[in-house]
N, C-alpha and C. Protein backbone atom coordinates (compact mmCIF):
# COMPACT_ATOMS: atom_id res chain seq x y z
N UNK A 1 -74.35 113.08 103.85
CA UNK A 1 -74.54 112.58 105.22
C UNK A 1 -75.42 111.33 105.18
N UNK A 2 -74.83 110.00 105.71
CA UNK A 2 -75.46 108.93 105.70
C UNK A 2 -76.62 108.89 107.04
N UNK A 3 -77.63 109.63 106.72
CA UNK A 3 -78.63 109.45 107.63
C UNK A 3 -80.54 109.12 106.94
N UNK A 4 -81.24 109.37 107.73
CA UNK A 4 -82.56 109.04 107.78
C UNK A 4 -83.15 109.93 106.42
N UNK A 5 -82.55 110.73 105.82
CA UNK A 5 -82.93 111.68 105.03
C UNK A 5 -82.41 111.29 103.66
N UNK A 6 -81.01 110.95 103.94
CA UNK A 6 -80.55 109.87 102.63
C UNK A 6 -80.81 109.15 102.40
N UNK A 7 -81.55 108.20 103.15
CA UNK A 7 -82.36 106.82 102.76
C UNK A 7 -83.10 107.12 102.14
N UNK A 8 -84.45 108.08 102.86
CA UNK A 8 -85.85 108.47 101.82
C UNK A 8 -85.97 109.31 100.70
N UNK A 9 -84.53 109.65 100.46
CA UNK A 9 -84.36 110.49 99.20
C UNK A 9 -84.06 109.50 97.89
N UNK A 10 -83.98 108.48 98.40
CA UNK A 10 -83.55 106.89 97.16
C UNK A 10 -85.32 106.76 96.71
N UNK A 11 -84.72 106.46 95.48
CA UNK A 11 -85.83 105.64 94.33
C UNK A 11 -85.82 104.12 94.30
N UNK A 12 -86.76 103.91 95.23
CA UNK A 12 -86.54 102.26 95.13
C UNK A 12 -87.65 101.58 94.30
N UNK A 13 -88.54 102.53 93.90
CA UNK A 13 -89.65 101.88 92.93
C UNK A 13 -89.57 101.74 91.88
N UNK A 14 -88.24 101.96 91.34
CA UNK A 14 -87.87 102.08 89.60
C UNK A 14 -87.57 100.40 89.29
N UNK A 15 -87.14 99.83 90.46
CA UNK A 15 -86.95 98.47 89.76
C UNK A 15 -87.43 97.73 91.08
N UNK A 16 -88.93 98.29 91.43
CA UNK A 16 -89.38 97.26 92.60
C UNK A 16 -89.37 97.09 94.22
N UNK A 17 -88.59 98.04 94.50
CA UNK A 17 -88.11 97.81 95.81
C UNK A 17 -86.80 98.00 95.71
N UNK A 18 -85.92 97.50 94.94
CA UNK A 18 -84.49 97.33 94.87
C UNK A 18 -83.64 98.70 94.48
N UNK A 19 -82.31 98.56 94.58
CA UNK A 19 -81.56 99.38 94.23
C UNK A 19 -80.03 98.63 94.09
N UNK A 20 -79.90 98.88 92.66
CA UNK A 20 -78.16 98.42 92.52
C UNK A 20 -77.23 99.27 93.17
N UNK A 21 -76.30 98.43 93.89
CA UNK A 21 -75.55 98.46 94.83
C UNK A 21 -73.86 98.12 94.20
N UNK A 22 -72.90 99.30 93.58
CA UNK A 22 -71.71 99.21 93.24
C UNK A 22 -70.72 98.78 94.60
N UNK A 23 -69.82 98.10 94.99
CA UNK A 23 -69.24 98.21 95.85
C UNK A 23 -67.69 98.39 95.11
N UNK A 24 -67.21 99.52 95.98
CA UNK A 24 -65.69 99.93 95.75
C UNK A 24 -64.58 99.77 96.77
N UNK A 25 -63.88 99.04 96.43
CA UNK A 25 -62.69 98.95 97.78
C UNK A 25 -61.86 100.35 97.79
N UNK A 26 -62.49 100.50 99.13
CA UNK A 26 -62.39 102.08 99.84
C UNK A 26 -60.81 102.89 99.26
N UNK A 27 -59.76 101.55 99.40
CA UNK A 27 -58.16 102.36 99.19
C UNK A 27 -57.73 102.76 97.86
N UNK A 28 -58.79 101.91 96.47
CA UNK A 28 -57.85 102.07 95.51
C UNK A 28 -59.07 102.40 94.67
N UNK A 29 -60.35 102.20 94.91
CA UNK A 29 -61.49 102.15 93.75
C UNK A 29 -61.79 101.32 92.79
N UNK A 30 -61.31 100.21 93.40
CA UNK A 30 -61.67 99.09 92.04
C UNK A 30 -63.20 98.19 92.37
N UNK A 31 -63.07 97.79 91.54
CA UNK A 31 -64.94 97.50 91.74
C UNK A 31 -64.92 96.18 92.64
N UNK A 32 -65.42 96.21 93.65
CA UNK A 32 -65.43 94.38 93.87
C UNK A 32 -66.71 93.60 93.73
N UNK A 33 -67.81 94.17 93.86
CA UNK A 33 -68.81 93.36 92.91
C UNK A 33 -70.32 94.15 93.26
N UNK A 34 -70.89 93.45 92.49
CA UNK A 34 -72.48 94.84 92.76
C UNK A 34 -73.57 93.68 93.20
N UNK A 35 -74.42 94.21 93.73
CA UNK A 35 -75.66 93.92 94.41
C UNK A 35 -76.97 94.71 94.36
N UNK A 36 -77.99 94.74 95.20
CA UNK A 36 -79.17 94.47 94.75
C UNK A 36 -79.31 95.54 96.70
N UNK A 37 -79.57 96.29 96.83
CA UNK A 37 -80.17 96.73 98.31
C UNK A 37 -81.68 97.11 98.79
N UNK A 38 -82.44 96.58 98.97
CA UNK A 38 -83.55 97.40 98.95
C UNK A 38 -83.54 98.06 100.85
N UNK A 39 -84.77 98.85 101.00
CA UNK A 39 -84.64 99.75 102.23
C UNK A 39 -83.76 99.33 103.28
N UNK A 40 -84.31 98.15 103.53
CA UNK A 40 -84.34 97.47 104.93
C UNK A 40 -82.88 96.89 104.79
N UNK A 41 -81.98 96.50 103.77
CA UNK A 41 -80.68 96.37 103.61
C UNK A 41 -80.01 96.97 103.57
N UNK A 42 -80.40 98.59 102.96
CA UNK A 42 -79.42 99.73 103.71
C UNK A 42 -79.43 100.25 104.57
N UNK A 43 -80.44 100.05 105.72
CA UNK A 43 -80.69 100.36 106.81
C UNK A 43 -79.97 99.71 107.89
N UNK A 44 -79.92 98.10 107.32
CA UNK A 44 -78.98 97.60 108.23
C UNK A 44 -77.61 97.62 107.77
N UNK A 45 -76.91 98.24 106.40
CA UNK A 45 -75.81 98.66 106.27
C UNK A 45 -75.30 99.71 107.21
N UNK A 46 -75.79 100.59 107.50
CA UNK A 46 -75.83 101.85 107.95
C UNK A 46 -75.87 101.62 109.50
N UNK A 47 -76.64 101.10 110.06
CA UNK A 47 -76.57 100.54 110.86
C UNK A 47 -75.53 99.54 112.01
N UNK A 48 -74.93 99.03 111.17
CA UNK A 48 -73.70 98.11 111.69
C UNK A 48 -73.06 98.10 111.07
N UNK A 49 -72.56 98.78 109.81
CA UNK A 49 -71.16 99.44 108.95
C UNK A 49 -70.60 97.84 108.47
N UNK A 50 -71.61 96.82 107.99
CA UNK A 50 -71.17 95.84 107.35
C UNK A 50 -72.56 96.22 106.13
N UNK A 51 -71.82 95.73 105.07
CA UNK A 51 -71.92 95.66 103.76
C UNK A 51 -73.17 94.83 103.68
N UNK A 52 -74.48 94.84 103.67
CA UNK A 52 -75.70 93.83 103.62
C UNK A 52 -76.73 94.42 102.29
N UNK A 53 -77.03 92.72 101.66
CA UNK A 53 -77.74 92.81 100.27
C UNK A 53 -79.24 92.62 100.78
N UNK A 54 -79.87 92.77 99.91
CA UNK A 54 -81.23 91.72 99.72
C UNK A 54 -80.99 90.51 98.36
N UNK A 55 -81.30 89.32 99.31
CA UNK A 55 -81.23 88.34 98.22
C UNK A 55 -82.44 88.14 96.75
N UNK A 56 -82.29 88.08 96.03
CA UNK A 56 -83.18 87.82 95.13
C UNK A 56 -83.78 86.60 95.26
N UNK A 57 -82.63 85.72 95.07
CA UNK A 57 -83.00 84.20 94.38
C UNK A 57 -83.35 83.71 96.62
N UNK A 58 -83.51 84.22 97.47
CA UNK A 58 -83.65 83.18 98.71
C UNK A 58 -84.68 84.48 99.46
N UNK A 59 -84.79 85.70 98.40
CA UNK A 59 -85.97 86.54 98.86
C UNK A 59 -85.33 87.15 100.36
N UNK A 60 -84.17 87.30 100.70
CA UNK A 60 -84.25 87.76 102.33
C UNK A 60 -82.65 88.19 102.43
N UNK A 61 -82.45 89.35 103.05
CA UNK A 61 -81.32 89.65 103.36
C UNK A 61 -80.24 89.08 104.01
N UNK A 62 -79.45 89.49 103.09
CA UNK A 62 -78.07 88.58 103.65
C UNK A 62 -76.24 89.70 103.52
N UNK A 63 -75.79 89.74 104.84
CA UNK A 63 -74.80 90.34 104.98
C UNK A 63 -73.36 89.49 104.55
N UNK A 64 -73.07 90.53 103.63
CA UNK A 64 -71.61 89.66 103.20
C UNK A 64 -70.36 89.43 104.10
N UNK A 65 -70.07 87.90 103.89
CA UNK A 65 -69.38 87.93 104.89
C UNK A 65 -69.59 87.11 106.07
N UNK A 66 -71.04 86.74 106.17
CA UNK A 66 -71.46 85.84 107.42
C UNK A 66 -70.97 84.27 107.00
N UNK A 67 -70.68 83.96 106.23
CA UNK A 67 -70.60 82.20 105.77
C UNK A 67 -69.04 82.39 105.80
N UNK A 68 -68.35 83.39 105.09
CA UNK A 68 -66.92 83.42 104.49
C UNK A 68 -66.11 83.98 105.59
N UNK A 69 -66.40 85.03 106.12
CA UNK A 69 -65.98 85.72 106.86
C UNK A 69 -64.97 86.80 106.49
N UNK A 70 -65.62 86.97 105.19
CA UNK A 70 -64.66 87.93 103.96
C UNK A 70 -66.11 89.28 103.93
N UNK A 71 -65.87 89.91 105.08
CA UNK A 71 -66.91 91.07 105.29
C UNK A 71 -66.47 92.15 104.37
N UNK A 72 -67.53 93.27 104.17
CA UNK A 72 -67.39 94.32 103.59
C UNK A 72 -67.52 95.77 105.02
N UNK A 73 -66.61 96.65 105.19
CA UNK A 73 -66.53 96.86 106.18
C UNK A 73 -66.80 98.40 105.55
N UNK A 74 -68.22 98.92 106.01
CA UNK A 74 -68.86 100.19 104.91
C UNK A 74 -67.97 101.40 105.19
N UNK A 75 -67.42 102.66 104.51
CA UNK A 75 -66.70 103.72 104.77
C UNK A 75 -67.65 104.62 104.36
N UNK A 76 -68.26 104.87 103.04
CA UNK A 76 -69.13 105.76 102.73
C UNK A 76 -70.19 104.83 101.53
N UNK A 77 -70.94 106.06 101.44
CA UNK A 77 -72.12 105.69 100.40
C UNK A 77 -72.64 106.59 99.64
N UNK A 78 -72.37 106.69 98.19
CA UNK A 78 -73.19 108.19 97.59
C UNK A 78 -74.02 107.45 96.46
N UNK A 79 -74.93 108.44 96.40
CA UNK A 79 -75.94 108.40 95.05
C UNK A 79 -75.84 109.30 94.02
N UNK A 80 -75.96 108.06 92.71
CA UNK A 80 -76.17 109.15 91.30
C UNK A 80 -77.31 110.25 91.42
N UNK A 81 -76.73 111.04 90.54
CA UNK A 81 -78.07 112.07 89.77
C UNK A 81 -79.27 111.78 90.16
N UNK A 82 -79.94 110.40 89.91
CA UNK A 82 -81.33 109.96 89.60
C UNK A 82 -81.71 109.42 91.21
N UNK A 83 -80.84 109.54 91.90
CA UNK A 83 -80.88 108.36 93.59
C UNK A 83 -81.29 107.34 93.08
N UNK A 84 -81.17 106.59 92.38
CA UNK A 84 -81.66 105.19 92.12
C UNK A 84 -80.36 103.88 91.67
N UNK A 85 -79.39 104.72 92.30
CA UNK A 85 -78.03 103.66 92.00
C UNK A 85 -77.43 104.06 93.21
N UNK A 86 -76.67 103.25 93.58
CA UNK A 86 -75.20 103.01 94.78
C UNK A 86 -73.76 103.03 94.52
N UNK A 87 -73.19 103.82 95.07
CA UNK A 87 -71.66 103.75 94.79
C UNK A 87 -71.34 103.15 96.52
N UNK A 88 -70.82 102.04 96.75
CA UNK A 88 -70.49 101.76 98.88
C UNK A 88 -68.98 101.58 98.38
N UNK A 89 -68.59 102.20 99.22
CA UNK A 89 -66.90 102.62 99.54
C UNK A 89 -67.26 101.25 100.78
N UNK A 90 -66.14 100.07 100.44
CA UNK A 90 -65.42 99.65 101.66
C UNK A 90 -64.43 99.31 101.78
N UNK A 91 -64.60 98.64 102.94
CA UNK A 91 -62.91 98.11 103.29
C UNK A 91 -63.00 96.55 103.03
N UNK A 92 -62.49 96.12 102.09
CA UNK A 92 -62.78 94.40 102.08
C UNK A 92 -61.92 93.41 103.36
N UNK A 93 -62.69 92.79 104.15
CA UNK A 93 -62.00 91.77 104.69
C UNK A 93 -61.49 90.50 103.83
N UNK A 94 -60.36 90.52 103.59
CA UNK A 94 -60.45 88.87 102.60
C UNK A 94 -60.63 89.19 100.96
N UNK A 95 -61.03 88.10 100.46
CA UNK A 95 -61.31 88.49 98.70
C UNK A 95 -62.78 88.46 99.07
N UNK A 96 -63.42 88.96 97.82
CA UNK A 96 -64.78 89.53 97.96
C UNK A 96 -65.12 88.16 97.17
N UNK A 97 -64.99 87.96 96.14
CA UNK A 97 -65.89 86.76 95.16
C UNK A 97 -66.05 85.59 96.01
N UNK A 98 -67.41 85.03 95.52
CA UNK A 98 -67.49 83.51 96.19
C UNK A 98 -66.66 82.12 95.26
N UNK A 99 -65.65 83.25 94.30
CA UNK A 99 -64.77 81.78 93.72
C UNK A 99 -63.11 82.05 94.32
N UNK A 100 -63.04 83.28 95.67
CA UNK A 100 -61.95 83.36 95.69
C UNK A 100 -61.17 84.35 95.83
N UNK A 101 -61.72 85.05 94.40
CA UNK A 101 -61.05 86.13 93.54
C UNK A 101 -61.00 87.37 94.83
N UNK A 102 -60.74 88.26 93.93
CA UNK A 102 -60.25 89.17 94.85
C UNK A 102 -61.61 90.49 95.16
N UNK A 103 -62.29 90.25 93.13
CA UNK A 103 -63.31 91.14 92.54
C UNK A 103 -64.34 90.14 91.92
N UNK A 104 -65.19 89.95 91.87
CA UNK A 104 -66.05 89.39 91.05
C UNK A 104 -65.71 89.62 89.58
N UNK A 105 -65.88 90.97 89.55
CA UNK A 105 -65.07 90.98 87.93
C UNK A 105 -63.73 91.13 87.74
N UNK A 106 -63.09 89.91 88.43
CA UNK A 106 -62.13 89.65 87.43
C UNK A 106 -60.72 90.98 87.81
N UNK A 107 -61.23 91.70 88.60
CA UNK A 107 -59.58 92.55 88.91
C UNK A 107 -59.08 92.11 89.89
N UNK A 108 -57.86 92.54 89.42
CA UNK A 108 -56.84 92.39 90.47
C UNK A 108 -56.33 93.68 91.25
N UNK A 109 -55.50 93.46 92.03
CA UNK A 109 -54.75 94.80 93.02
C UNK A 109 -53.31 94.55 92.80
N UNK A 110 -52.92 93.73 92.03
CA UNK A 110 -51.58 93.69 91.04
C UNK A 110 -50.62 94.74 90.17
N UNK A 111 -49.96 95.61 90.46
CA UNK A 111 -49.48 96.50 89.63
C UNK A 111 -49.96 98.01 90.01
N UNK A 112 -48.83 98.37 89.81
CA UNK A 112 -49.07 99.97 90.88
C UNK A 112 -49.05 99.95 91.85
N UNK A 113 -49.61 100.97 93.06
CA UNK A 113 -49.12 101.43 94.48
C UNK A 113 -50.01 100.24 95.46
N UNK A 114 -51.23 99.60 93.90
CA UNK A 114 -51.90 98.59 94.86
C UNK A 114 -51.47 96.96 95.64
N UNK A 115 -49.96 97.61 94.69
CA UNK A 115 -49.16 95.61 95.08
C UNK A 115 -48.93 96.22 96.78
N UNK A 116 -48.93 97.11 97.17
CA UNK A 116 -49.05 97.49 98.81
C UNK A 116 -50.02 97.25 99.24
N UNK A 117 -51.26 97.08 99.32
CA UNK A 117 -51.95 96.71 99.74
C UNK A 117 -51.94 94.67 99.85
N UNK A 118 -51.44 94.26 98.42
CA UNK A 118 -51.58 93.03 98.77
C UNK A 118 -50.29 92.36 99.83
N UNK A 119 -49.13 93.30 99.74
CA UNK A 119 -48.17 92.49 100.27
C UNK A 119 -48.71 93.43 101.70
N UNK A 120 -49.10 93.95 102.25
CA UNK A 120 -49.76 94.26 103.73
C UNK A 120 -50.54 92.83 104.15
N UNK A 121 -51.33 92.52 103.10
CA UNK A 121 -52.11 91.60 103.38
C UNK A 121 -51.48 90.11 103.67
N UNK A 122 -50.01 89.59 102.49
CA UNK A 122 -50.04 88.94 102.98
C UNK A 122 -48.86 88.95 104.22
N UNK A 123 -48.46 89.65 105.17
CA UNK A 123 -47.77 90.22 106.49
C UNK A 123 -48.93 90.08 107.45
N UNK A 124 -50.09 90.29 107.07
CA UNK A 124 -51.02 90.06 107.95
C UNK A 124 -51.26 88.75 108.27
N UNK A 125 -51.46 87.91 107.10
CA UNK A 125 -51.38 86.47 107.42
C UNK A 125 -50.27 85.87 108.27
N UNK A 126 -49.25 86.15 107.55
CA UNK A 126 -47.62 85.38 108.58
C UNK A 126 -48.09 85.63 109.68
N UNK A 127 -48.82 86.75 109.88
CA UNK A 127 -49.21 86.93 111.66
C UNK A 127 -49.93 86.01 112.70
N UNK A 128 -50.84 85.77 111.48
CA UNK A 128 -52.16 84.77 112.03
C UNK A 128 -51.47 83.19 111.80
N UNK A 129 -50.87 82.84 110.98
CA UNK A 129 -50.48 81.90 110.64
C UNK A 129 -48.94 81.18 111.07
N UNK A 130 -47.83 82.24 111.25
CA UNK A 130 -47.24 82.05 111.76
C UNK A 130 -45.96 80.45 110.41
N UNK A 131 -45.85 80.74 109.48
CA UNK A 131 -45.22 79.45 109.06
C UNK A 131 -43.48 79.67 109.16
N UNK A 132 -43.27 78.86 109.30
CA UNK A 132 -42.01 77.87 109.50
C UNK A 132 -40.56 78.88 108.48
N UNK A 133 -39.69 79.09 108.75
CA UNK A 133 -38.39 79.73 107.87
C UNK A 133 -39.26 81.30 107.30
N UNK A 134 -40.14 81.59 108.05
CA UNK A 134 -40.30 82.90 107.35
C UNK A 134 -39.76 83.85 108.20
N UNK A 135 -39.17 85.31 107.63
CA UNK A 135 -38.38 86.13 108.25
C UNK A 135 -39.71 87.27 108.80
N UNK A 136 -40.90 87.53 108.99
CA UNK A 136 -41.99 87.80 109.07
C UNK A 136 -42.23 87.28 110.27
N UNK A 137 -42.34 85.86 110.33
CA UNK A 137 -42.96 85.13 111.20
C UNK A 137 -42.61 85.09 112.35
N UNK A 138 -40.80 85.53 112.25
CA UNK A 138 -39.62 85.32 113.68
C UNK A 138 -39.83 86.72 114.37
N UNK A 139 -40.68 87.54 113.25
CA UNK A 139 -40.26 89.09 113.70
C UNK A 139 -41.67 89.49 114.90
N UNK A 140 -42.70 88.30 114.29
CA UNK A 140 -43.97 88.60 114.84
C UNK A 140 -43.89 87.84 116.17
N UNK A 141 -42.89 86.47 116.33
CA UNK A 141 -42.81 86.05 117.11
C UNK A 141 -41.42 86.27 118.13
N UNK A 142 -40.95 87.33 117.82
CA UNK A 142 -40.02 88.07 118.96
C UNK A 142 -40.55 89.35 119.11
N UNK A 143 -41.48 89.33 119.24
CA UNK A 143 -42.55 90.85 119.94
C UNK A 143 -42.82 92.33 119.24
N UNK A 144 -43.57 93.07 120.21
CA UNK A 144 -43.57 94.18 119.45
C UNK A 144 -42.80 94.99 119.97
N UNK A 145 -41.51 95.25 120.83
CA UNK A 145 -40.34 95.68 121.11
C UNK A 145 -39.17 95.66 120.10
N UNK A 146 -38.69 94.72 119.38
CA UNK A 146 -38.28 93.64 118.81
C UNK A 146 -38.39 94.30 117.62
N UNK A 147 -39.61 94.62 116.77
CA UNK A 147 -40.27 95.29 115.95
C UNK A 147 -40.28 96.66 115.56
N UNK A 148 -40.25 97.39 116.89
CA UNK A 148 -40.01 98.82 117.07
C UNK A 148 -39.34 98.97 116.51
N UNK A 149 -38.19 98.26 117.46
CA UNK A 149 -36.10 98.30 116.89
C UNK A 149 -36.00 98.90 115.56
N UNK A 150 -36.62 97.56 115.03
CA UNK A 150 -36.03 97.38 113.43
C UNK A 150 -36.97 98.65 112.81
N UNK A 151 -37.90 99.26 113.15
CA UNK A 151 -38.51 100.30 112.59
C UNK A 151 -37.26 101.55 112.38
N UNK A 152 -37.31 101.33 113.89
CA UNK A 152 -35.82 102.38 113.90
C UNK A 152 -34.46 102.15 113.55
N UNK A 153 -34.29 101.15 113.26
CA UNK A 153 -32.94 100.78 112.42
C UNK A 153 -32.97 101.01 111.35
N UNK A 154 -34.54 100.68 110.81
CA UNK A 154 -34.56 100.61 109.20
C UNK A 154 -34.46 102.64 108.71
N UNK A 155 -35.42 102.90 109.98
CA UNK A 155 -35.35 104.59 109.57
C UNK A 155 -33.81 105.47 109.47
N UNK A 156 -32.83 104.95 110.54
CA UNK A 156 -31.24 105.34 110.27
C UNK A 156 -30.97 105.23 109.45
N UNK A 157 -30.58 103.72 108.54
CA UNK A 157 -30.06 103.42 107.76
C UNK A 157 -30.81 104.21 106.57
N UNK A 158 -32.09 104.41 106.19
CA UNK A 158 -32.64 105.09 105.25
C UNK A 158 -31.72 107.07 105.15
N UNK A 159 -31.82 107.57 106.98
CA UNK A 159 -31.36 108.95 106.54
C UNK A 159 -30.06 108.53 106.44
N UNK A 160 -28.70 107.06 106.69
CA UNK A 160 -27.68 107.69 105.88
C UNK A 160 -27.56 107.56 104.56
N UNK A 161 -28.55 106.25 103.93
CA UNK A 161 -28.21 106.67 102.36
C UNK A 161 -28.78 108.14 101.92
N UNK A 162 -29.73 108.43 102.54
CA UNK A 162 -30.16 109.96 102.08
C UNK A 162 -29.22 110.74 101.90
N UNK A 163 -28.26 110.95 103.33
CA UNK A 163 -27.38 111.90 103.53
C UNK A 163 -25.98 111.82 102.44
N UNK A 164 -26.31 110.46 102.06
CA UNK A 164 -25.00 109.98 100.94
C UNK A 164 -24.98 110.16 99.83
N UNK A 165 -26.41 110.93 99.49
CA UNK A 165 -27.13 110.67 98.01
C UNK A 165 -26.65 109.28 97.20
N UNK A 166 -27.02 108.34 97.97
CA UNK A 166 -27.32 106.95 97.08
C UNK A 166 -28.09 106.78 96.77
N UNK A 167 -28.52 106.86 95.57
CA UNK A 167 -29.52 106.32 95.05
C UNK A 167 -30.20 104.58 95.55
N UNK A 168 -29.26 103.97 95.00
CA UNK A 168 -29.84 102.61 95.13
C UNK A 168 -29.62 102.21 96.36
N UNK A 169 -28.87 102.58 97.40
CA UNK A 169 -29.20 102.85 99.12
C UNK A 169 -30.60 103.54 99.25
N UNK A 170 -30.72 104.07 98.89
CA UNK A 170 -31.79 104.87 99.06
C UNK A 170 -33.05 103.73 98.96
N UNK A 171 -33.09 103.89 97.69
CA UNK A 171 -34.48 102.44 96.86
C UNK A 171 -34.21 101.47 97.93
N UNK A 172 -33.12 100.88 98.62
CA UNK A 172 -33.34 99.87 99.33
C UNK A 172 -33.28 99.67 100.46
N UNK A 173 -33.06 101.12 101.16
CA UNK A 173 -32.97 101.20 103.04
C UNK A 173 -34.98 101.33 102.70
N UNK A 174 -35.21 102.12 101.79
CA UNK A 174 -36.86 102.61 101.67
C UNK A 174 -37.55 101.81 101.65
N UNK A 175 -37.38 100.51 101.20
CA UNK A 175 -37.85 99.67 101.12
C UNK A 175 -37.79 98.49 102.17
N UNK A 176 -36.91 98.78 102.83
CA UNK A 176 -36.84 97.75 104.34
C UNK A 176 -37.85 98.65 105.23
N UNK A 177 -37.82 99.83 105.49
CA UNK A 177 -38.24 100.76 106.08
C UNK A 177 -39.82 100.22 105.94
N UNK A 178 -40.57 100.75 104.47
CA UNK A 178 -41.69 100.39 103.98
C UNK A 178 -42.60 99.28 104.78
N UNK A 179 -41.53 98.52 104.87
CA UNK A 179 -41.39 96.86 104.98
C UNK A 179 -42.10 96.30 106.63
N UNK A 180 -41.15 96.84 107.13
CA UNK A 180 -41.02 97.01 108.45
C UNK A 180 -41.94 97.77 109.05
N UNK A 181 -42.24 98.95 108.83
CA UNK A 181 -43.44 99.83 108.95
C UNK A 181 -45.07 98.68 108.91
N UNK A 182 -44.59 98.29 107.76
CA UNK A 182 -46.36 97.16 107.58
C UNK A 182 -46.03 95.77 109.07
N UNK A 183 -45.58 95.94 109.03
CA UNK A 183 -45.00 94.26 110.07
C UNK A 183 -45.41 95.17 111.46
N UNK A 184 -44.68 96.82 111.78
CA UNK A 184 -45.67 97.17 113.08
C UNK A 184 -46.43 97.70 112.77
N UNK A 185 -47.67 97.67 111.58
CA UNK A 185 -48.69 98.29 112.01
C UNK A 185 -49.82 97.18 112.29
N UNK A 186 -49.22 96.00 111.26
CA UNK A 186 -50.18 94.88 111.38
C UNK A 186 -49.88 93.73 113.32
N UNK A 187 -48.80 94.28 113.81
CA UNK A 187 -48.44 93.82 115.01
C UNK A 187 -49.72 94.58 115.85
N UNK A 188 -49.79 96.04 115.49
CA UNK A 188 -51.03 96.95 116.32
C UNK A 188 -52.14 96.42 115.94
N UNK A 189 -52.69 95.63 115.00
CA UNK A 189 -54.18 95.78 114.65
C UNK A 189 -54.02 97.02 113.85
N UNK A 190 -53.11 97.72 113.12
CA UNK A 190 -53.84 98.84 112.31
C UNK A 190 -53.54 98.58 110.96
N UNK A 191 -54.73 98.44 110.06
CA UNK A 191 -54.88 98.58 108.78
C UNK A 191 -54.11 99.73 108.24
N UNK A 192 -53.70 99.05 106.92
CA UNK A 192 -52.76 100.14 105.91
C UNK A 192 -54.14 101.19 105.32
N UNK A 193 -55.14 100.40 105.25
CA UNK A 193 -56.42 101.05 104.44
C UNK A 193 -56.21 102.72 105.39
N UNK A 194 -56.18 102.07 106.75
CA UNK A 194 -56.60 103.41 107.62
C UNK A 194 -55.45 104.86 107.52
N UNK A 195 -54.62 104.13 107.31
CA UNK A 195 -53.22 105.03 107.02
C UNK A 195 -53.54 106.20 105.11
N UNK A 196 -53.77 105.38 104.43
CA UNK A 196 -54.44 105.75 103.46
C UNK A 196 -55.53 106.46 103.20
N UNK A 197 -56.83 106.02 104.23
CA UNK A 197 -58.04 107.37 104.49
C UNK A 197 -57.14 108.01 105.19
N UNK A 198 -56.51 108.49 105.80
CA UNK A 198 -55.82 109.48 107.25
C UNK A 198 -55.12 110.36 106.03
N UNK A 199 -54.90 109.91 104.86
CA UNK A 199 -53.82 110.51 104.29
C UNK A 199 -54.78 111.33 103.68
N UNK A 200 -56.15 110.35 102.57
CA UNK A 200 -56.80 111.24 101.93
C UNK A 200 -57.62 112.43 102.52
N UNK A 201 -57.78 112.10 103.71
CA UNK A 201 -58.10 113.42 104.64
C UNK A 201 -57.49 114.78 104.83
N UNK A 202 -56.33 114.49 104.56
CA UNK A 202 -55.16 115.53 104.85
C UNK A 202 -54.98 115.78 103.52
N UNK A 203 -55.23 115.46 102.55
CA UNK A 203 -55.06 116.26 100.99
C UNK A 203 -56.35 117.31 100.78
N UNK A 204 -57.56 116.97 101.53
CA UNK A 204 -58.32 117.90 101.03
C UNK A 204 -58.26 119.43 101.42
């Protein structure tokens, strides 16, 4: 339980005040980069469920995300054995590194169930952005009626290859379906991340 009791149960005198701070992107667990928290930075983590360090090198706290607008959006927080380390579950807005990247060290979300997450992401953009000959872009800009449709077109066509046992009907109504599904959830404002906690909820 992230409260007043979990704070004062941390060891912050082992290295000064501070405490290393792992951050994990909440959907898949990959590392996106570590930091430095002392009290008053997890207090205001906790506090407003954005991701905030203490700076070393400028001496004063700073929330990630205020310059870039590539926030860390907090889900949970646990401590090792010793309370003197951080594991922060979030949700990344954007890439986390200040060169870009996706991780500070160097990972990617490339390969495996995580290339869903990036192609959500970039469906989210066509949204905001809107460019020219994209089939995304016409779908965002003929509504969320429009959108529904094809949810439900794509879901027919999926149960008749089912009902046909086609295989490769199958792989590819599933995949319009998939498709289409991310185009209305990102039409709602709803994150795939959230679909993914909703899920890991329901496994336990």
């Amino acid at each position: 339980m992230l409260d007043k009791k979990f704070v004062d149960k941390l060891n912050f005198e082992k290295m000064n005040g501070l405490i290393p701070a792992i951050v994990l992107d909440n959907s898949n667990n990959l590392v996106l980069m570590l930091g430095f928290m002392n009290e008053a930075a997890l207090r205001k983590t906790l506090e407003t469920n954005l991701v905030t360090f203490f700076s070393r090198t400028r001496n004063t706290l700073w929330t990630k995300g205020v310059t870039s607008g590539n926030y860390l959006k907090l889900i949970d927080i646990k401590t090792d054995c010793d309370s003197d380390a951080l594991l922060v579950y979030a949700v990344p807005e954007g890439n986390t590194c200040h060169t870009g990247s996706y991780s500070c060290f160097g990972l990617s979300k490339t390969g495996s169930l995580s290339f869903l997450h990036e192609l959500f992401d970039v469906i989210k953009n066509r949204k905001t952005e809107l460019p020219e000959k994209s089939y995304t872009s016409e779908l965002f800009k003929s509504g969320a009626d429009r959108i529904i449709q094809k949810v439900g077109e794509e879901a027919v066509e999926t149960l008749i290859a089912a009902k046909n046992r086609d295989k490769i009907e199958i792989v590819n109504e599933v995949s319009d379906l998939i498709y289409h599904l991310f185009v209305m959830l990102a039409e709602q404002d709803i994150e795939f991340g959230d679909i993914v906690n909703n899920l890991k909820k329901r496994s336990k």
